[in-house]
Every structure is written in C-alpha cells, then in structure tokens.
N, C-alpha and C. Protein backbone atom coordinates (compact mmCIF):
# COMPACT_ATOMS: atom_id res chain seq x y z
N UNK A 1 0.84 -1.19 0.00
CA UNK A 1 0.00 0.00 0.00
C UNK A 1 0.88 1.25 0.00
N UNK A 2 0.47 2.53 -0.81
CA UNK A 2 1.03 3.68 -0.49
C UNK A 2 -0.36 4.59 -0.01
N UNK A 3 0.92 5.35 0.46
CA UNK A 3 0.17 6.87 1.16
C UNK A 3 0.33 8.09 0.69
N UNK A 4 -0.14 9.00 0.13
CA UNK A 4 -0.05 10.39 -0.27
C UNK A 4 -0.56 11.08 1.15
N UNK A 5 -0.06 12.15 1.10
CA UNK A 5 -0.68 13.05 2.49
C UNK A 5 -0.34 14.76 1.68
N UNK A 6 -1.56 14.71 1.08
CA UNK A 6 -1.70 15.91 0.22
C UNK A 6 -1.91 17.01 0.80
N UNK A 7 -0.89 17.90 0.90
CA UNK A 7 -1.14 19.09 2.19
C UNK A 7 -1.10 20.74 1.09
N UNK A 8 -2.18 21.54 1.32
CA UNK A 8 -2.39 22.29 0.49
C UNK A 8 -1.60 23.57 1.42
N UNK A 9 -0.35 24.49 1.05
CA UNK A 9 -0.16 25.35 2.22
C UNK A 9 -0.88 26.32 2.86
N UNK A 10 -0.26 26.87 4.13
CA UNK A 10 -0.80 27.44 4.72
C UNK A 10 -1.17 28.71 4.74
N UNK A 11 -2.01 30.04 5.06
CA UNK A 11 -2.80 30.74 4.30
C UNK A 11 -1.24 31.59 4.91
N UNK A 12 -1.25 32.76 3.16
CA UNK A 12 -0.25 33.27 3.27
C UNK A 12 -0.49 35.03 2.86
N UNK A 13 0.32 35.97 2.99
CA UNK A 13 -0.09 37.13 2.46
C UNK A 13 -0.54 37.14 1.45
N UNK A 14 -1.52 38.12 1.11
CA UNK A 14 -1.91 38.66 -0.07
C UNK A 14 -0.69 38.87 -1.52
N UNK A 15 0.24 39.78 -0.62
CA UNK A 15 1.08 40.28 -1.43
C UNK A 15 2.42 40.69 -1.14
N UNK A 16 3.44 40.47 -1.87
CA UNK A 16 4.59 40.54 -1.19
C UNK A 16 5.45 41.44 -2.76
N UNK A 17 6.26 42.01 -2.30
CA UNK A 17 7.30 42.84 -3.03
C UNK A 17 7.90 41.73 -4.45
N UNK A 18 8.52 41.19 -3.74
CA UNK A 18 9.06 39.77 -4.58
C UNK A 18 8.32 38.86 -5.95
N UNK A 19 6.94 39.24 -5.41
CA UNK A 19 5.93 38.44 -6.42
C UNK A 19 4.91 37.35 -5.83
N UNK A 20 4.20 36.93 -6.55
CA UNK A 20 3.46 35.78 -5.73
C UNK A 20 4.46 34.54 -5.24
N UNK A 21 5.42 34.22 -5.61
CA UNK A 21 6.48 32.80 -5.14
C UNK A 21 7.18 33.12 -3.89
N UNK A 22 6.97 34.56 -3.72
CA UNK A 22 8.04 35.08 -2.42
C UNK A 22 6.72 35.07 -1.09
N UNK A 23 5.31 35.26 -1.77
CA UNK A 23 4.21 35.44 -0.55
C UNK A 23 4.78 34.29 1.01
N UNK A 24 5.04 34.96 2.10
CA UNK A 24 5.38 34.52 3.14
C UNK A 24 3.61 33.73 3.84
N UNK A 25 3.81 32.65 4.79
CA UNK A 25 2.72 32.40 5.58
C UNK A 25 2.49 33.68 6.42
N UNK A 26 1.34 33.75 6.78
CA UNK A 26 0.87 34.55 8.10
C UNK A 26 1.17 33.84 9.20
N UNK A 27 0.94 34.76 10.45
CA UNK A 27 1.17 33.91 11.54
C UNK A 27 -0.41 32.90 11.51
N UNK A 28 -1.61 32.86 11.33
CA UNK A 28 -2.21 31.84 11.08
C UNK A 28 -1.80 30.36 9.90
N UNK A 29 -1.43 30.92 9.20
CA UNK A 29 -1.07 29.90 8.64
C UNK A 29 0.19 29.02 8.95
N UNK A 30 0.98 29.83 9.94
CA UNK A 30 2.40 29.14 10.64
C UNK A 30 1.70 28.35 11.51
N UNK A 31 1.57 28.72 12.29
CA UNK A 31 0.33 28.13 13.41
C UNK A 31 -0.52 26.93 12.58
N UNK A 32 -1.42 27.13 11.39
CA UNK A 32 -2.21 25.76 11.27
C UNK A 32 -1.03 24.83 10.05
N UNK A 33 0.07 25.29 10.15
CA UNK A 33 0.84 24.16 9.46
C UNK A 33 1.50 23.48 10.44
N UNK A 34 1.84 23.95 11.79
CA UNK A 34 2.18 23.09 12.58
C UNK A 34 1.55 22.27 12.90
N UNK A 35 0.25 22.75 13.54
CA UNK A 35 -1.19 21.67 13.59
C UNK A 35 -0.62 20.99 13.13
N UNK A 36 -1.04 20.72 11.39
CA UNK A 36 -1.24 19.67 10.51
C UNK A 36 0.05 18.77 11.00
N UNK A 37 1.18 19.11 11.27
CA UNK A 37 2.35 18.47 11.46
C UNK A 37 1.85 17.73 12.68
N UNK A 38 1.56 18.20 13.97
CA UNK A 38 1.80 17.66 15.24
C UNK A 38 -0.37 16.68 15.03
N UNK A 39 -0.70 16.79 14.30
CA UNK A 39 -1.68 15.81 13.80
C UNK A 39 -0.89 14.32 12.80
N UNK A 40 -0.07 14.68 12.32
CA UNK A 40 0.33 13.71 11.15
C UNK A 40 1.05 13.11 12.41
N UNK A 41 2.10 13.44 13.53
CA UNK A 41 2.99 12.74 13.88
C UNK A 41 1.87 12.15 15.06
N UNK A 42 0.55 12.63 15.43
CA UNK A 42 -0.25 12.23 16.67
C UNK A 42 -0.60 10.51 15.91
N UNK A 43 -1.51 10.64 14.38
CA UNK A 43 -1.89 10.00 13.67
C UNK A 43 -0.72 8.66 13.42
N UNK A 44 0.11 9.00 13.68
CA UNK A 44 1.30 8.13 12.86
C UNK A 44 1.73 7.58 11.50
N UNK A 45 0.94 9.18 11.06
CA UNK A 45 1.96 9.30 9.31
C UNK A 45 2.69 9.96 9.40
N UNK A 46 4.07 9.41 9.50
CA UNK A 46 5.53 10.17 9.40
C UNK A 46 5.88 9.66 7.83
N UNK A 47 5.86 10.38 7.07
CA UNK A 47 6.27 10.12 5.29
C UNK A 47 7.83 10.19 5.80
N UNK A 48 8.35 8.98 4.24
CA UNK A 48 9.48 8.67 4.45
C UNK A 48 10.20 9.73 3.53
N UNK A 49 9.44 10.52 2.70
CA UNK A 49 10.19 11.84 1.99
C UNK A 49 8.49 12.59 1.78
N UNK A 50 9.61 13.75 1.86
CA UNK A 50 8.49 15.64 1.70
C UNK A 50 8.93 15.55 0.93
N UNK A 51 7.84 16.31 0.19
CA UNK A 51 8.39 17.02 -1.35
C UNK A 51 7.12 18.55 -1.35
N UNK A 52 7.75 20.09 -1.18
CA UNK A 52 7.40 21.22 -1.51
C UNK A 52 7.35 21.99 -2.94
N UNK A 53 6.76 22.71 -3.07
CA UNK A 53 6.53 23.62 -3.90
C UNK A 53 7.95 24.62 -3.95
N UNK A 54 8.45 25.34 -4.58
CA UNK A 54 9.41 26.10 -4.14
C UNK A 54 8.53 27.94 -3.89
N UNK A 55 7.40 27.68 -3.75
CA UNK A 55 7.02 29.03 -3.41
C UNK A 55 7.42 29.26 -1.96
N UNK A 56 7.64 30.06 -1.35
CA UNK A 56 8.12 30.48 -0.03
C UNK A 56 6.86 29.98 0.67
N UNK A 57 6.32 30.07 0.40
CA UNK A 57 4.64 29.35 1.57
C UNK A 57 4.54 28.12 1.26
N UNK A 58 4.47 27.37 0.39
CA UNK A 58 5.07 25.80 1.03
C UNK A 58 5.90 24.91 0.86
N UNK A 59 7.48 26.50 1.03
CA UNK A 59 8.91 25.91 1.47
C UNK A 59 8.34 25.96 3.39
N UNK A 60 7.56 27.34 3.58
CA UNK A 60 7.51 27.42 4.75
C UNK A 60 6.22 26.43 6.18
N UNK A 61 5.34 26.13 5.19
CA UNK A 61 4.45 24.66 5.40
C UNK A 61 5.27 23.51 5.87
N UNK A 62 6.05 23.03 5.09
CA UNK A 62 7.01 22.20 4.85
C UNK A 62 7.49 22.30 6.30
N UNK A 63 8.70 22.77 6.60
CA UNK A 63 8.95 23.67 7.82
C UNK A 63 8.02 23.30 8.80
N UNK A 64 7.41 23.62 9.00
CA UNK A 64 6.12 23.77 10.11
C UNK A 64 5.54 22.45 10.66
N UNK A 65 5.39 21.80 9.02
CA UNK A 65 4.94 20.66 9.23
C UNK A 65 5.83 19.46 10.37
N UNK A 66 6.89 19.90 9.67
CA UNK A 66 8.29 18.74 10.15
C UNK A 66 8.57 18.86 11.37
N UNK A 67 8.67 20.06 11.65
CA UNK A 67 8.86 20.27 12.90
C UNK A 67 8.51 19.09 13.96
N UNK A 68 7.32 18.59 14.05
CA UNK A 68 6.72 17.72 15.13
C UNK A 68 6.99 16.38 14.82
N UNK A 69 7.95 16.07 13.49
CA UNK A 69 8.93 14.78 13.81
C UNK A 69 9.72 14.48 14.79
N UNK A 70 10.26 13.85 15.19
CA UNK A 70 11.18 13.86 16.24
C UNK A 70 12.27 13.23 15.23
N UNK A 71 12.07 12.49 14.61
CA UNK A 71 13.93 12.10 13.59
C UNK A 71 12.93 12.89 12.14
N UNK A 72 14.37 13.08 12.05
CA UNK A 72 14.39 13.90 10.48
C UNK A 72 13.73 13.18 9.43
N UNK A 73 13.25 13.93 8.80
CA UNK A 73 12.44 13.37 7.43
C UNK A 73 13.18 13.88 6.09
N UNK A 74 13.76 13.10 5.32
CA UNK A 74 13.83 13.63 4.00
C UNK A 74 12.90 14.10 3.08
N UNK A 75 13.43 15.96 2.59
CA UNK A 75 12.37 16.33 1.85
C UNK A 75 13.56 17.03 1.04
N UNK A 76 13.08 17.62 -0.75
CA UNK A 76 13.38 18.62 -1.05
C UNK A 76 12.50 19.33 -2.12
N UNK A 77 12.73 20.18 -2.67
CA UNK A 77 11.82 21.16 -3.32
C UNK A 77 11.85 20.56 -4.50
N UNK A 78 10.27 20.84 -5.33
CA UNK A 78 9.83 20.68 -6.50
C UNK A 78 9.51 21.96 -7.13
N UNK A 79 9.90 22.51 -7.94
CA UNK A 79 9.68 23.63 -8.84
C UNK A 79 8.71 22.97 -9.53
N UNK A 80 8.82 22.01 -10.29
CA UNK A 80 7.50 22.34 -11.48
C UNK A 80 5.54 22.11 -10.30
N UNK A 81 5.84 21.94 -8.91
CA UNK A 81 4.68 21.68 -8.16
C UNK A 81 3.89 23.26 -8.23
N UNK A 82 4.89 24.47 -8.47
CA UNK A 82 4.18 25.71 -8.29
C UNK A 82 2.83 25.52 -9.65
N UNK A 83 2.03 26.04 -9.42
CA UNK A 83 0.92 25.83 -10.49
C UNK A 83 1.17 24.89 -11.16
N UNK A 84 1.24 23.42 -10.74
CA UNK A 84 1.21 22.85 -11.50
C UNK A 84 -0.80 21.73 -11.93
N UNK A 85 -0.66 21.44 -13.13
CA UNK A 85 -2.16 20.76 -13.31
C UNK A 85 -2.28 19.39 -12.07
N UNK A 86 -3.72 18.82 -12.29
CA UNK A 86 -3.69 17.74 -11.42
C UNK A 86 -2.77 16.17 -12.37
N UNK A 87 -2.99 16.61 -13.81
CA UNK A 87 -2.02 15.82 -14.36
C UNK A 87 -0.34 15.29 -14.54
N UNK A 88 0.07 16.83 -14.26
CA UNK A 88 1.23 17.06 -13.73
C UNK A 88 1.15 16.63 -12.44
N UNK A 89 0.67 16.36 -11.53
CA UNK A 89 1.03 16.45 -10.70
C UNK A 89 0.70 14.70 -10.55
N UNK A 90 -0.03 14.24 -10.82
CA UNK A 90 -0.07 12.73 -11.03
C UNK A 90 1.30 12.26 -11.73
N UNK A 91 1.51 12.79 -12.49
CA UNK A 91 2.96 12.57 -13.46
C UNK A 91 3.99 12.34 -12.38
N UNK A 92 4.35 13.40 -11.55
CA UNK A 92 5.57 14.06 -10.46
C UNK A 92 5.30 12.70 -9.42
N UNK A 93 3.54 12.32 -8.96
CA UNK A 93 3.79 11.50 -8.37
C UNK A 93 3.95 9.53 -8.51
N UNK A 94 3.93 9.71 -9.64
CA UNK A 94 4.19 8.18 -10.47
C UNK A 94 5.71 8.13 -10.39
N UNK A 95 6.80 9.21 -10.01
CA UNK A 95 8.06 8.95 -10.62
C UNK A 95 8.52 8.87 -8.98
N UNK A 96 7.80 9.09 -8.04
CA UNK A 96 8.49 8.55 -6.79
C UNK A 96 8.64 7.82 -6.21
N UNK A 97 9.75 7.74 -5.28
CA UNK A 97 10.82 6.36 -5.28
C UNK A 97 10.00 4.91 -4.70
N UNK A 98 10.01 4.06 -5.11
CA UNK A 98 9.27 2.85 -4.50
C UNK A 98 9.52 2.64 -2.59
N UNK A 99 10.54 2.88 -2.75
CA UNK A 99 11.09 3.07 -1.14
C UNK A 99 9.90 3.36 -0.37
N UNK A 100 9.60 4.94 -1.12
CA UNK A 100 8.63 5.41 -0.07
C UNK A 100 6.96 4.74 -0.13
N UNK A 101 6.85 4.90 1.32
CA UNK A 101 5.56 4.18 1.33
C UNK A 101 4.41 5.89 1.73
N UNK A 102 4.65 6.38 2.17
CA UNK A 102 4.55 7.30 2.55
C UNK A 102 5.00 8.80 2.19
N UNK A 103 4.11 9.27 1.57
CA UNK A 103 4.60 10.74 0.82
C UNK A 103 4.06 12.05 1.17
N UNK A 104 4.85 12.85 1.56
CA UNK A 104 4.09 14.21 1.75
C UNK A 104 3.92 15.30 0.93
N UNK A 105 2.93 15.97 0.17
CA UNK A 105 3.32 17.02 -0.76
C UNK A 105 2.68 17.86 -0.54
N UNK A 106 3.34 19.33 -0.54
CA UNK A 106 2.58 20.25 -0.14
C UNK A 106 3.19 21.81 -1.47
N UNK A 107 1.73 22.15 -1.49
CA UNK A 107 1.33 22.78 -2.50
C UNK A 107 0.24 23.54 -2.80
N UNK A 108 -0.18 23.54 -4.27
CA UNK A 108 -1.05 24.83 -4.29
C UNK A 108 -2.70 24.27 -5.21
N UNK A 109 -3.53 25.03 -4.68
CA UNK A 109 -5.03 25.19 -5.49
C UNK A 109 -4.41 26.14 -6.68
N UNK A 110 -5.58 25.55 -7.98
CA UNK A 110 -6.39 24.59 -8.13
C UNK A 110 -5.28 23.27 -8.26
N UNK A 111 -4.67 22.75 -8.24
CA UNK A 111 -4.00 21.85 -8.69
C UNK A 111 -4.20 20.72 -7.76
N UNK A 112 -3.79 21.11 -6.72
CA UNK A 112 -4.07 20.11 -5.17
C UNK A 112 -5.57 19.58 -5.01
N UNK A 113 -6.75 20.77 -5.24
CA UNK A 113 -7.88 20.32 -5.04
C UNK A 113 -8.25 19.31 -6.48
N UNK A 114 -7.85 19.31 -7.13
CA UNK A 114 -8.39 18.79 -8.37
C UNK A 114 -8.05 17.63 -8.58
N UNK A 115 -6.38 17.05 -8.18
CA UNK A 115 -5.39 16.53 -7.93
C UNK A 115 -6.47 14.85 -6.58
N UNK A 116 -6.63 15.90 -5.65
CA UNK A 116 -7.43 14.72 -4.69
C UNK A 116 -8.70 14.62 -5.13
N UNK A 117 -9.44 15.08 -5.62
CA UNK A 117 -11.44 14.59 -6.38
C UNK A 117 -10.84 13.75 -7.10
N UNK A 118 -9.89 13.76 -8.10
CA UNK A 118 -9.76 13.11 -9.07
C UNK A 118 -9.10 11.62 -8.69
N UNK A 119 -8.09 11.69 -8.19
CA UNK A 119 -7.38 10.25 -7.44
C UNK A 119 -8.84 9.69 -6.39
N UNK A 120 -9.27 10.17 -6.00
CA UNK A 120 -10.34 9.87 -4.79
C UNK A 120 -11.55 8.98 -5.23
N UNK A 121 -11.35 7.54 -5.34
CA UNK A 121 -12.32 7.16 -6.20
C UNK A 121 -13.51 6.03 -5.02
N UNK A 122 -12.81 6.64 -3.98
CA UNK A 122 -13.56 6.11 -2.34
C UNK A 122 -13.24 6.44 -1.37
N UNK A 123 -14.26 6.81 -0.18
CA UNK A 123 -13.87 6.69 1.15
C UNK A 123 -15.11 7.36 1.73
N UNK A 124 -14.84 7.86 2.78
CA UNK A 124 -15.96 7.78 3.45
C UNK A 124 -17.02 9.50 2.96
N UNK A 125 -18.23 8.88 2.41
CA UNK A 125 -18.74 10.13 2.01
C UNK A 125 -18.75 12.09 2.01
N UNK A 126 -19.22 11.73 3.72
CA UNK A 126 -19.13 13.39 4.30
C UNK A 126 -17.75 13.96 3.80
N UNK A 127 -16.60 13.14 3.82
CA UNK A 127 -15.34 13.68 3.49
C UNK A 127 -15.12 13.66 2.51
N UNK A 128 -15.27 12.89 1.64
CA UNK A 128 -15.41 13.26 0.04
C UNK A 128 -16.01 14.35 -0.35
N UNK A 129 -17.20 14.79 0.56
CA UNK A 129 -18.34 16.22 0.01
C UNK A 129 -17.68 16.89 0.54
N UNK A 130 -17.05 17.41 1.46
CA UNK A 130 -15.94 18.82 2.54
C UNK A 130 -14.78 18.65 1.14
N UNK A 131 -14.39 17.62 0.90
CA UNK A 131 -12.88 18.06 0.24
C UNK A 131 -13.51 18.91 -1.25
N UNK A 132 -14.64 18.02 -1.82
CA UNK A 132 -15.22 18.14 -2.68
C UNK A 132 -15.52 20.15 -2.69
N UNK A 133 -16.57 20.52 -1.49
CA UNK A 133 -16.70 21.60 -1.34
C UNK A 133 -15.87 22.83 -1.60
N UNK A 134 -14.50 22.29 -0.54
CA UNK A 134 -13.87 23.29 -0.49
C UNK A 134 -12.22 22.50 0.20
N UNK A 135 -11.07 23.16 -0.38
CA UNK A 135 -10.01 22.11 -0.01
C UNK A 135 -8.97 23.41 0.38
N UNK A 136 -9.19 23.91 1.98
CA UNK A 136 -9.03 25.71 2.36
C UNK A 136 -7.28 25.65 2.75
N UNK A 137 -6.79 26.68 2.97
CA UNK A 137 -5.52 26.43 2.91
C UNK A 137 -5.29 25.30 4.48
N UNK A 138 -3.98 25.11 4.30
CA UNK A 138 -3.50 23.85 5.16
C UNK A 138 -4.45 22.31 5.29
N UNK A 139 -5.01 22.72 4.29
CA UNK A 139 -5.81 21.37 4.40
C UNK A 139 -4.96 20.38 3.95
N UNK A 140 -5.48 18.85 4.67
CA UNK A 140 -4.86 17.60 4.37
C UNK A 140 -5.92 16.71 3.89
N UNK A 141 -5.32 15.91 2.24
CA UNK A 141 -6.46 14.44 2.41
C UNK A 141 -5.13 13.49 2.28
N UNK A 142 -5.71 12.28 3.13
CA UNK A 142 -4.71 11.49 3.08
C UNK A 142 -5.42 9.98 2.21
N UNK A 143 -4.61 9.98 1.21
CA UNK A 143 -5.15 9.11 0.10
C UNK A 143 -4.51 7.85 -0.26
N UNK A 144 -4.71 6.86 0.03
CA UNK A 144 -4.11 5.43 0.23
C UNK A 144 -4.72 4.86 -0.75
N UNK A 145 -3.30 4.13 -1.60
CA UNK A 145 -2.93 3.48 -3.27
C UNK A 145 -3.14 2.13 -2.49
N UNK A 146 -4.19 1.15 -3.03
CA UNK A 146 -3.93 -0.60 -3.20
C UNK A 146 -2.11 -1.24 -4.04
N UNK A 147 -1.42 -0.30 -4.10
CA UNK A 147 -0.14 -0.87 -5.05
C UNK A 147 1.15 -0.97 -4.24
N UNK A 148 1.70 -2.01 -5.16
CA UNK A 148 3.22 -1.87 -3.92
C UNK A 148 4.53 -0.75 -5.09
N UNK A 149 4.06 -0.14 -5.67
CA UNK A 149 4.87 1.13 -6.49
C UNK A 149 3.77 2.16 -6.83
N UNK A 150 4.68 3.55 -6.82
CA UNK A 150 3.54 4.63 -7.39
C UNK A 150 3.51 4.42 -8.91
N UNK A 151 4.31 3.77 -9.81
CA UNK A 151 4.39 3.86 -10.90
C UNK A 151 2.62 4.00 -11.36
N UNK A 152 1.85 2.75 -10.70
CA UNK A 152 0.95 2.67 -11.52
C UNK A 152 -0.31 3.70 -11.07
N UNK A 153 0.12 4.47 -10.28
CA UNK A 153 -0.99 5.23 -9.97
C UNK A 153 -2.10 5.77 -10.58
N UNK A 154 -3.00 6.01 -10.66
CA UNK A 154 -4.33 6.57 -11.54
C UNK A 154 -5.16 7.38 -10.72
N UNK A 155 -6.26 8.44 -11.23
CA UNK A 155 -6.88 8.71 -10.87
C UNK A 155 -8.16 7.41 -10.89
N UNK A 156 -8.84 7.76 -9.39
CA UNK A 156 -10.04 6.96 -8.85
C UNK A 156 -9.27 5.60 -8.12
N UNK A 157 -8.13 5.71 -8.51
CA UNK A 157 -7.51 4.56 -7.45
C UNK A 157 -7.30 4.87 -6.05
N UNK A 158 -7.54 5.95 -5.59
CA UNK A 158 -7.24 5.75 -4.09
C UNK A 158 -8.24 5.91 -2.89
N UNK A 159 -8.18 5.44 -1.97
CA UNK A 159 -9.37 5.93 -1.13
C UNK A 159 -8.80 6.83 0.05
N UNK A 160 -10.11 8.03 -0.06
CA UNK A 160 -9.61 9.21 1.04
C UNK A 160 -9.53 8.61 2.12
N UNK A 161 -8.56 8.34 2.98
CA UNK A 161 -8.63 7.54 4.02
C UNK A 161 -9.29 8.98 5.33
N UNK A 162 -8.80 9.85 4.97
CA UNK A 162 -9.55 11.16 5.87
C UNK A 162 -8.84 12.84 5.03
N UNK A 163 -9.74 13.60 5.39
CA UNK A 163 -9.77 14.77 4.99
C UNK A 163 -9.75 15.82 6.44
N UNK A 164 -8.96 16.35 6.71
CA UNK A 164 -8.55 17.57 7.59
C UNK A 164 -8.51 19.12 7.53
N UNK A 165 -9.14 19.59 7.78
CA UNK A 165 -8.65 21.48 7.68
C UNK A 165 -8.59 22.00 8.91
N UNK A 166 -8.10 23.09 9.29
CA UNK A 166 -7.53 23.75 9.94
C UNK A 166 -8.42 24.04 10.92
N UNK A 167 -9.46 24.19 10.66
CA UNK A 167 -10.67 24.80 11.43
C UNK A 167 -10.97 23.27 12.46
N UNK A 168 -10.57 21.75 11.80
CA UNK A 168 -11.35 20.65 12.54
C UNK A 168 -9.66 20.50 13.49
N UNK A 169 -8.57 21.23 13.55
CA UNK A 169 -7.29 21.05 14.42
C UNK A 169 -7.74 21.55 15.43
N UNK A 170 -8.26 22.74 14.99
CA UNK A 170 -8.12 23.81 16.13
C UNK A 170 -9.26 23.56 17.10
N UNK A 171 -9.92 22.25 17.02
CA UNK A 171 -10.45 22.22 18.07
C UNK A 171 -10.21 20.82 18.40
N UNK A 172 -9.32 20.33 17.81
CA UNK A 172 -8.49 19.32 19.03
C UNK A 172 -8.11 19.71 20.15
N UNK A 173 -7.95 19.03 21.33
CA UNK A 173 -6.80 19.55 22.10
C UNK A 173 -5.96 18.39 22.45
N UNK A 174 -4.96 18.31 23.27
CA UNK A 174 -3.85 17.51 23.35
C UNK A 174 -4.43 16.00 24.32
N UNK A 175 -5.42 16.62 25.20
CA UNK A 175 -6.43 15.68 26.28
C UNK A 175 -6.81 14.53 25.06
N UNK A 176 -7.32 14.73 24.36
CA UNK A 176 -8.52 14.68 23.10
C UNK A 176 -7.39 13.33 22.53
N UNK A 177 -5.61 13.33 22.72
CA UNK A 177 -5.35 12.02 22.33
C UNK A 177 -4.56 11.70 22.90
N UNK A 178 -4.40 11.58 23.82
CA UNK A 178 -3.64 10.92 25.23
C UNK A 178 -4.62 9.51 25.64
C-alpha cells in the first residue's frame, strides 16, 4: 500500500514585493501548518520523503509541518509543483521512489484540489463532500494506493482515508489524544 498526504499550504499574504512565489505564511497559517504536522505525527503518518513547492509558503508549510517529527524526514523542493495541473502532478507522483511508502506534498489550489477529487475514487462520504466543497488552505487528504509502487498510480484509485482542515485542528486539544 502507499500513502499520499496531500497538504495544500498554509494561508499566506496577499502580497509581497518579490511576487506571488516570495508570498510569506501569516502567523495563522504558521500556526495551522504546525497543527497539521503535530496531527500527522499524533496520527502516525511520518512520510518517508516531503516534497514542496518552491514558493516560499510551502517551502515554509514544509517547515512547520516537520517540525513535530522527532527524527528527520527527508524532503526537497519541487519547482514544477508551483501551479502545477492535477495531471502534472499525477505525473511528479508516479516517478516517486518505490522506497517510499509514505509521501508528503505540499502545494497549491487549483492543482491540489483537483489533484485529490480526481485520485479519490472512495472513502468515506461526508469527506469526500468537505474536500469536494472546499479544499481551504493547510488542508490535508490522506489518500491510500492498493499498489506496492507509485508507478501505476491513476486517478479513482485511491481511497480518502480522511480529509482535515484547519478549522477541525483547532479544536483538538492535546487531552482529546492521550
């Protein structure tokens, strides 16, 4: 079996001097990318490689996320992930390493949202209709392949195993999984 853990980044300025690739997170969005991190490591999906966007907001997701590993995770940046299609981005993820069983990618709408409807060919309804709805920044779906390589990946092959946003962290608390 593989795992995708499709993480859309975290909400970032409007506007920055540099251009849209330089837009920094806000402090909300620093804040709900850690969430998502200290949820993935509560959950026990630690991906055996990250792979980012090279936009500064989810080089800085990335970051945030990792943080709540306790051993290091191999990650490094993907340039063609900035706007990239959901086809491209199926492409990027067919060519990763068999090793990993477990993948993290974090990135950008529309590509990400389009990217999980489309691979998502089951799981549990209500979460199919929320991702379906709306897929808001720092959101996570975590989408589990029947295959023992990504080579053969397809869309409708995977099932949402769960769908996360920022708004359903923030009312975790730490009691809540002890």
């Amino acid at each position: 079996m593989r795992r995708l853990l499709l993480l859309r980044h975290g909400k970032a300025d409007r506007h920055s001097a540099g251009g849209d690739r330089e837009r920094p997170l806000t402090r909300r969005g620093l804040e709900d990318s850690r969430r998502v991190g200290e949820h993935l490591a509560r959950e026990g999906l630690t991906p055996q490689l990250a792979v980012a966007s090279n936009a500064r907001r989810a080089k800085q997701t990335l970051e945030q996320a990792l943080e709540a590993f306790p051993e290091h995770v191999a990650h490094l940046i993907e340039n063609t992930i900035y706007n990239a299609t959901a086809d491209h981005l199926l492409e990027i993820l067919r060519q990763s390493p068999d090793r990993v069983e477990t993948l993290l990618v974090v990135g950008h709408n529309p590509g990400f949202s389009e990217l999980a409807i489309a691979l998502a060919g089951s799981g549990e309804a209500e979460a199919l209709q929320r991702m379906r709805l709306k897929y808001p920044t720092a959101a996570l779906a975590v989408l589990e392949f029947p295959i023992e390589s990504w080579a053969p990946a397809a869309f409708g092959a995977a099932k949402l195993a769960s769908f996360v946003t920022p708004t359903d962290l923030r009312g975790e608390s730490d009691e809540d999984h002890e």
